[in-house]
C-alpha atoms as a PDB file:
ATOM      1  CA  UNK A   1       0.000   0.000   0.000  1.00  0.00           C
ATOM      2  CA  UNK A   2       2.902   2.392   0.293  1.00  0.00           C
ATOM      3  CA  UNK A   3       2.903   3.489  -3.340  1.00  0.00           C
ATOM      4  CA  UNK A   4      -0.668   4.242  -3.450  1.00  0.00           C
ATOM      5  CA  UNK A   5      -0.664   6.031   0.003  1.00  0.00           C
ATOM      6  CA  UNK A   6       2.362   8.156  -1.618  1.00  0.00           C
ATOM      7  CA  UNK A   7       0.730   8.810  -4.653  1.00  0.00           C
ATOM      8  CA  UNK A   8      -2.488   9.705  -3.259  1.00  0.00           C
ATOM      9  CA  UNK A   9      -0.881  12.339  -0.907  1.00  0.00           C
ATOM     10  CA  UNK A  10       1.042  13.847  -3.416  1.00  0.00           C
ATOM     11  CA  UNK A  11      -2.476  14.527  -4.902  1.00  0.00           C
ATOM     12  CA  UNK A  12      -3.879  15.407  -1.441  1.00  0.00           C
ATOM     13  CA  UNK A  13      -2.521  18.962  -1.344  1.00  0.00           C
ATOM     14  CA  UNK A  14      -5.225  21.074  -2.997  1.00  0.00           C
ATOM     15  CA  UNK A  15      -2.671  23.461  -5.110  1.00  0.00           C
ATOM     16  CA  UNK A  16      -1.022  19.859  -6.511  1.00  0.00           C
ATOM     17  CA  UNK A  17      -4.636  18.894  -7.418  1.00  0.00           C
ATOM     18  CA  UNK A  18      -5.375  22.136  -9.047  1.00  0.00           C
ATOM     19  CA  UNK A  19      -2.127  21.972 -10.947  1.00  0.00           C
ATOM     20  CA  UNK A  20      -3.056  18.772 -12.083  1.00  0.00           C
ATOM     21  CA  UNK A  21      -6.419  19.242 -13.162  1.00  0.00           C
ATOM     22  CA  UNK A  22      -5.150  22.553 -15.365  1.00  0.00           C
ATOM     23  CA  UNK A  23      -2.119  20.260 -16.981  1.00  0.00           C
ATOM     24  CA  UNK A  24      -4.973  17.830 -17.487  1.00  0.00           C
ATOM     25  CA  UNK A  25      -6.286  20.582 -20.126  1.00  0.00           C
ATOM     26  CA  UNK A  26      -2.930  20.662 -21.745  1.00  0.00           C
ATOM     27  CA  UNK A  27       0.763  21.825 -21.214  1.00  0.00           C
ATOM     28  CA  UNK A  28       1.220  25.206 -18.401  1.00  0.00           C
ATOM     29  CA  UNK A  29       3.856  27.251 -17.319  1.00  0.00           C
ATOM     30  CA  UNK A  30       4.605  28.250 -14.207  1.00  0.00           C
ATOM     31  CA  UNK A  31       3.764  32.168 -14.845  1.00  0.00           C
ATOM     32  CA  UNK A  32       0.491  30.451 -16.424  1.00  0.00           C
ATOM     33  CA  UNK A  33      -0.316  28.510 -13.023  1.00  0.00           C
ATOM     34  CA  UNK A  34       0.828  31.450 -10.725  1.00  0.00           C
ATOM     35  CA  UNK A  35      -2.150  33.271 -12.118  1.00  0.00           C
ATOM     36  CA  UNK A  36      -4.616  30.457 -12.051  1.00  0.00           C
ATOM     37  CA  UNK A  37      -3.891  29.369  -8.440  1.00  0.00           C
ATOM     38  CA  UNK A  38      -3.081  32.958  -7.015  1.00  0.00           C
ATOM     39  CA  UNK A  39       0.383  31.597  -5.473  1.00  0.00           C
ATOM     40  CA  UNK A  40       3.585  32.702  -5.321  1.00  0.00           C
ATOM     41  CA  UNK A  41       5.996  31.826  -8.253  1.00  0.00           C
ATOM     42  CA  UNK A  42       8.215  29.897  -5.792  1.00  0.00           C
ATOM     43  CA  UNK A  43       5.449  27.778  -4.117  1.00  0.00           C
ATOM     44  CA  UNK A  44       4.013  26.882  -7.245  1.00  0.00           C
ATOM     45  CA  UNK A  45       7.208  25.553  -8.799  1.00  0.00           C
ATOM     46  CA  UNK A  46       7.993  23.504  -5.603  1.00  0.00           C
ATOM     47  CA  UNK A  47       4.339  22.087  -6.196  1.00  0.00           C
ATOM     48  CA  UNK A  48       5.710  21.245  -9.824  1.00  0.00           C
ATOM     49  CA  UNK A  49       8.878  19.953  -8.099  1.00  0.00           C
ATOM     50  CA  UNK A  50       6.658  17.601  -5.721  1.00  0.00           C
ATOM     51  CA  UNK A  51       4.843  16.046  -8.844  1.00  0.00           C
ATOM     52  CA  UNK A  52       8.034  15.888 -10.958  1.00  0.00           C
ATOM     53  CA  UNK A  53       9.779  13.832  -8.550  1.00  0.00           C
ATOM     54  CA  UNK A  54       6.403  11.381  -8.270  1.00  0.00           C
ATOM     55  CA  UNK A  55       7.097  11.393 -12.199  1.00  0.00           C
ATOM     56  CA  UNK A  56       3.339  12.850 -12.390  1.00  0.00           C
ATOM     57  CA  UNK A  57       4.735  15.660 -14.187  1.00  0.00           C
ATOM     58  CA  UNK A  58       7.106  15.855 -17.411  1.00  0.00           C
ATOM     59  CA  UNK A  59       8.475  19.729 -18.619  1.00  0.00           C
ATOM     60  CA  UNK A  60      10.724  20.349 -21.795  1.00  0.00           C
ATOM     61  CA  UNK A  61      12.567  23.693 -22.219  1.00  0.00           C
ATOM     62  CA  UNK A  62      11.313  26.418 -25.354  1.00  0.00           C
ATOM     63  CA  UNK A  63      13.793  28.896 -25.196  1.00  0.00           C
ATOM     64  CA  UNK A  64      14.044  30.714 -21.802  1.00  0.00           C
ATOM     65  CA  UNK A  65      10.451  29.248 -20.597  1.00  0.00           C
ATOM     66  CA  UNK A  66       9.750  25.441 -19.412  1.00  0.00           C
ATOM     67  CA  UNK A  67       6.365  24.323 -20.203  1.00  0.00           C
ATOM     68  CA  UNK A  68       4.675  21.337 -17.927  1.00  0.00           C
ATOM     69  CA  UNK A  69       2.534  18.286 -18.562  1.00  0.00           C
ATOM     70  CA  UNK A  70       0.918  15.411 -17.413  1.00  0.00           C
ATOM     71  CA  UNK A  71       3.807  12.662 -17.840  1.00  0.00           C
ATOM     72  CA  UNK A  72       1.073   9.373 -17.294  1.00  0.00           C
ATOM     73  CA  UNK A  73      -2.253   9.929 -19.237  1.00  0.00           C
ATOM     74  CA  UNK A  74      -3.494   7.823 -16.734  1.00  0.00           C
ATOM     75  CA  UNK A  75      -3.561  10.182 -13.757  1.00  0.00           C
ATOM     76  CA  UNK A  76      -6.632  11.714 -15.997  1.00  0.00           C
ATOM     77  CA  UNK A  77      -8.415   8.426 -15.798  1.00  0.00           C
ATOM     78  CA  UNK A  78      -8.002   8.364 -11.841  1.00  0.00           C
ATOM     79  CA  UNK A  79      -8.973  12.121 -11.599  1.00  0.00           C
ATOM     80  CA  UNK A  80     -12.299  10.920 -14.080  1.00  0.00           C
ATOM     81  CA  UNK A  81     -13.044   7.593 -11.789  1.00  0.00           C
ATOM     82  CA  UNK A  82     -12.323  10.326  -8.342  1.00  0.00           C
ATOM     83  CA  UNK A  83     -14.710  12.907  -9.934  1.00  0.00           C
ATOM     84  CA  UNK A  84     -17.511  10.057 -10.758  1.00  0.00           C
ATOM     85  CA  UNK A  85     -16.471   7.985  -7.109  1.00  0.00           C
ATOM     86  CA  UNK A  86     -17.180  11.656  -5.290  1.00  0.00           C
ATOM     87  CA  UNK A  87     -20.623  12.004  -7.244  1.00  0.00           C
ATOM     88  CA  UNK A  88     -21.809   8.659  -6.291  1.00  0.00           C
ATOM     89  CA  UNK A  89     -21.194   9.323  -2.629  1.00  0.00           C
ATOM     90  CA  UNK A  90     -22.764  12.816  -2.298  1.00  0.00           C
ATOM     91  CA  UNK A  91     -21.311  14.542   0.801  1.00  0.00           C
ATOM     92  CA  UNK A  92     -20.295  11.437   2.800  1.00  0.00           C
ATOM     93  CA  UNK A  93     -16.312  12.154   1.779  1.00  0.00           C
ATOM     94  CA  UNK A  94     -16.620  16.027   2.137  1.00  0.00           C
ATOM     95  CA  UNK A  95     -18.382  15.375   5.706  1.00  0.00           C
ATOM     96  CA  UNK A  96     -16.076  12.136   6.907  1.00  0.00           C
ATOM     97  CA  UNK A  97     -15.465  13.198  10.283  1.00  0.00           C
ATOM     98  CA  UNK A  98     -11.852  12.118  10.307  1.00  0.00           C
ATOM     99  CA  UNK A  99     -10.676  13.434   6.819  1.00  0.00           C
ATOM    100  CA  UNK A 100     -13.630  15.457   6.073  1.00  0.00           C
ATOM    101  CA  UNK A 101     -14.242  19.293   6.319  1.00  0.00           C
ATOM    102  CA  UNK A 102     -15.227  20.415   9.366  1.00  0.00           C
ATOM    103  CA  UNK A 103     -19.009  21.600   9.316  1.00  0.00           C
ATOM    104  CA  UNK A 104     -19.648  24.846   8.935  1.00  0.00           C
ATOM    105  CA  UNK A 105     -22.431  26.550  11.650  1.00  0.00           C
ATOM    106  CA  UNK A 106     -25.573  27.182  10.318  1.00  0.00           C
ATOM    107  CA  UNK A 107     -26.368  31.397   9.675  1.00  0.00           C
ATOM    108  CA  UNK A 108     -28.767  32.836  12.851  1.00  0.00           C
END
C-alpha cells in the first residue's frame, strides 16, 4: 500500500490537485499557473517539483520558458473515476469526520 498512500498524498494537497487538473487541459507554465492558483511563483514551482519527482509531471525547455505536462495519461483516468467515485457518494467524503471538512455553523 505504500505506493498508493504516496501517490495519493502527493495529490492530497489542494494546489497539486489544481495543478493537475489545469495540466490535465494541456501543457502550463509556471507564470500560467501562478495566475490560475493565485500563489507565489516559488510555491508553485515547488508544487511542480513535488509532482516531478512522483514522475506525475514531465516539462521540456522552449527557449528561456519550461512548459509542464501530465507525464502518465493515466492520472486523468483516476482524476475521471475520483470525480464520478465523489458524485456517487454525495457529501459522505466532504463530511467524513476524520478526513472530512469540518461543518460549517448554520447562519442565525
Amino acid at each position: 500500500m505504500t505506493p498508493a498512500v504516496a501517490l495519493f498524498r502527493s495529490l492530497g494537497d489542494p494546489a497539486r490537485l489544481a495543478i493537475v487538473s489545469r495540466l490535465a487541459e494541456g501543457e502550463a507554465r509556471v507564470v500560467d499557473l501562478t495566475r490560475l492558483l493565485g500563489l507565489a511563483q516559488s510555491t508553485v514551482s515547488k508544487h511542480l517539483a513535488c509532482l516531478r519527482d512522483c514522475r506525475l509531471v514531465d516539462s521540456r525547455t522552449e527557449g528561456r520558458q519550461s512548459w509542464y505536462s501530465l507525464s502518465r495519461s493515466e492520472l486523468i483516468d483516476l482524476l475521471r473515476s475520483a470525480e464520478r467515485l465523489l458524485a456517487g457518494t454525495g457529501d459522505a467524503v466532504a463530511l467524513c469526520p476524520v478526513h472530512g471538512e469540518p461543518a460549517q455553523a448554520e447562519p442565525a
